[in-house]
Protein backbone atom coordinates (compact mmCIF):
# COMPACT_ATOMS: atom_id res chain seq x y z
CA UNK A 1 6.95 -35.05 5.83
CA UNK A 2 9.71 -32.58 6.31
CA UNK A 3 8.28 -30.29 3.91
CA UNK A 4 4.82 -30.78 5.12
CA UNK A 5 5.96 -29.68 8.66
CA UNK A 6 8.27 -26.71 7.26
CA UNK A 7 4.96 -25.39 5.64
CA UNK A 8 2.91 -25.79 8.54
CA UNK A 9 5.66 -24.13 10.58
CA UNK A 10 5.98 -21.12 7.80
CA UNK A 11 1.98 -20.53 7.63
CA UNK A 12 1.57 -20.79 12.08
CA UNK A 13 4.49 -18.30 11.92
CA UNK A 14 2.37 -15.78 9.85
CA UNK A 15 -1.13 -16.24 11.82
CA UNK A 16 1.21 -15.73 14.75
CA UNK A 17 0.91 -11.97 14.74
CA UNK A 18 -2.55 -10.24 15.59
CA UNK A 19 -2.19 -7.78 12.70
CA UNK A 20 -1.79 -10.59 10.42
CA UNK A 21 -4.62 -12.43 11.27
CA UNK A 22 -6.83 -8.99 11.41
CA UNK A 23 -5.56 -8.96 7.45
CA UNK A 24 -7.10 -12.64 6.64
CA UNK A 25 -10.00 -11.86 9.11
CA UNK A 26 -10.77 -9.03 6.89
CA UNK A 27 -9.84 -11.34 3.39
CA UNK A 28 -12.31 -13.86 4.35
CA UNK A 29 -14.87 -11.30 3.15
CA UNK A 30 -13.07 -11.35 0.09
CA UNK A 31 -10.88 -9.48 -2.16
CA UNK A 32 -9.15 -5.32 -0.64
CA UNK A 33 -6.85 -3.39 -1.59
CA UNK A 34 -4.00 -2.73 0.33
CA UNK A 35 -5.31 0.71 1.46
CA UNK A 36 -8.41 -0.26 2.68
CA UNK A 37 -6.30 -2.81 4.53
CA UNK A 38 -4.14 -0.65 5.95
CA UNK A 39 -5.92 1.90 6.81
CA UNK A 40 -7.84 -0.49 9.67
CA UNK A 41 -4.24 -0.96 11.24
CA UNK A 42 -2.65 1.47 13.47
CA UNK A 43 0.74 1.17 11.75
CA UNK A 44 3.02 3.00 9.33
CA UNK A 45 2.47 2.06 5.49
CA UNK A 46 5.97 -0.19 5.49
CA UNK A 47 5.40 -1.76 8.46
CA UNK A 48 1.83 -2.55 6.99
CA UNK A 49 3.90 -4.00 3.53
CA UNK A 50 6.16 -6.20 5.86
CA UNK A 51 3.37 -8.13 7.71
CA UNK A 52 1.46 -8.33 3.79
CA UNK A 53 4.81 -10.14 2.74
CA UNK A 54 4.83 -12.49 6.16
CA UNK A 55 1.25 -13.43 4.63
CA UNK A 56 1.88 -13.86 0.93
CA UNK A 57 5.47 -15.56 1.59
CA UNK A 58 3.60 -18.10 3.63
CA UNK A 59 0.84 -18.61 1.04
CA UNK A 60 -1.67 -17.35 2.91
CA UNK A 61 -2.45 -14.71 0.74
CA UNK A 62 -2.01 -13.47 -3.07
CA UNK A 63 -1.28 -9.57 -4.51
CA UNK A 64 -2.10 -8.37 -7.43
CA UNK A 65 -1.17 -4.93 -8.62
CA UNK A 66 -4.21 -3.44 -11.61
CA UNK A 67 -2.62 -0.23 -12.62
CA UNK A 68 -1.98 1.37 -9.25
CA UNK A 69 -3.66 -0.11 -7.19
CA UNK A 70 -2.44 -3.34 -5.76
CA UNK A 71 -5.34 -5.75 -4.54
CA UNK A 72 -5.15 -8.92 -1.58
CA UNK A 73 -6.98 -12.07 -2.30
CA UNK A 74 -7.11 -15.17 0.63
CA UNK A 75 -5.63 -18.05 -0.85
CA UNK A 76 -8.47 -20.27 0.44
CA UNK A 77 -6.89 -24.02 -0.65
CA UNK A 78 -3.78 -23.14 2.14
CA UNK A 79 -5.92 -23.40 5.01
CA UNK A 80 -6.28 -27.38 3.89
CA UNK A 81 -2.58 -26.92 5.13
CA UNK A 82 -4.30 -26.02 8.92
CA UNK A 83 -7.38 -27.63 8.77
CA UNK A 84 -5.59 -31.29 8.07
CA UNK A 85 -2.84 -30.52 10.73
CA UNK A 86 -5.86 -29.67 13.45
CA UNK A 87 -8.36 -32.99 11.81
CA UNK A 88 -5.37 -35.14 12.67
CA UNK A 89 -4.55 -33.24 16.26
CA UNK A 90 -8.37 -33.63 17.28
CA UNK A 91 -8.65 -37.53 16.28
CA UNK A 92 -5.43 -38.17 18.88
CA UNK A 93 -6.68 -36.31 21.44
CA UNK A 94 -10.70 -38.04 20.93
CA UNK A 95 -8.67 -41.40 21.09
CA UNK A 96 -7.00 -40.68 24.42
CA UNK A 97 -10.02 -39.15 26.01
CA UNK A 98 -12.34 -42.39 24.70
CA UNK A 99 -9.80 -44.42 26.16
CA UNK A 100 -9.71 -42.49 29.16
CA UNK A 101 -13.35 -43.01 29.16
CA UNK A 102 -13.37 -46.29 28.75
CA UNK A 103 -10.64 -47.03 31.66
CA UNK A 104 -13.01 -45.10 33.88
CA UNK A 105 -15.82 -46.79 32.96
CA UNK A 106 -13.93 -50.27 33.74
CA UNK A 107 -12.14 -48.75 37.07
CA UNK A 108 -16.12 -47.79 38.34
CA UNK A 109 -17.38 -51.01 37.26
CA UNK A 110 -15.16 -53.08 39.20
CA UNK A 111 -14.96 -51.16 42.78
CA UNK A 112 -19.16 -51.43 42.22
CA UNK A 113 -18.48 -55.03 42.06
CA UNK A 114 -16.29 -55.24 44.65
């Protein structure tokens, strides 16, 4: 569970940052290279690398370098990471707003009766 949690932690960290989540914005249309990338972001070429290593260090994303050119790729299967993490948020907070429901139901029901 640890682990699980350390992940989670890593891959929030990375979508934390605007610029970061322009990059797998852009990635969900699939595969760039990391000049086309960069040249939609108003930042310097190594500040550019550092936020591309934020999202490949946290799994979000994979590089591949073909002869010069060095292409991104969104690692599609790490966003089960997110997607279970928000599935099990969303069935807590249904269960507290049906019972919330339901006390309100009860609470109107019995000062109708009364």
């Amino acid at each position: 569970m640890a682990k699980y949690l350390e992940s989670l932690d890593v891959v929030f960290a990375a979508l934390s940052d605007p610029s970061r989540r322009a990059v797998v914005q852009r990635l969900g249309a699939g595969p760039v290279s990391v000049g086309e990338l960069a040249r939609d972001l108003p930042m310097t070429l190594p500040s550019f690398m550092k936020h591309l290593r934020v999202l490949e260090d946290s799994g979000l994303i994979r590089t591949v370098k073909t002869g010069r050119v060095r292409q991104c790729t969104l690692e599609r299967d790490r966003f089960v990471l997110i997607d279970g993490w928000l599935a099990a948020q969303r069935r807590i907070w249904e269960d507290r707003t049906d019972r919330l429901e339901q006390f309100l139901l009860e609470t109107t029901e019995s000062t109708d009766e009364s």
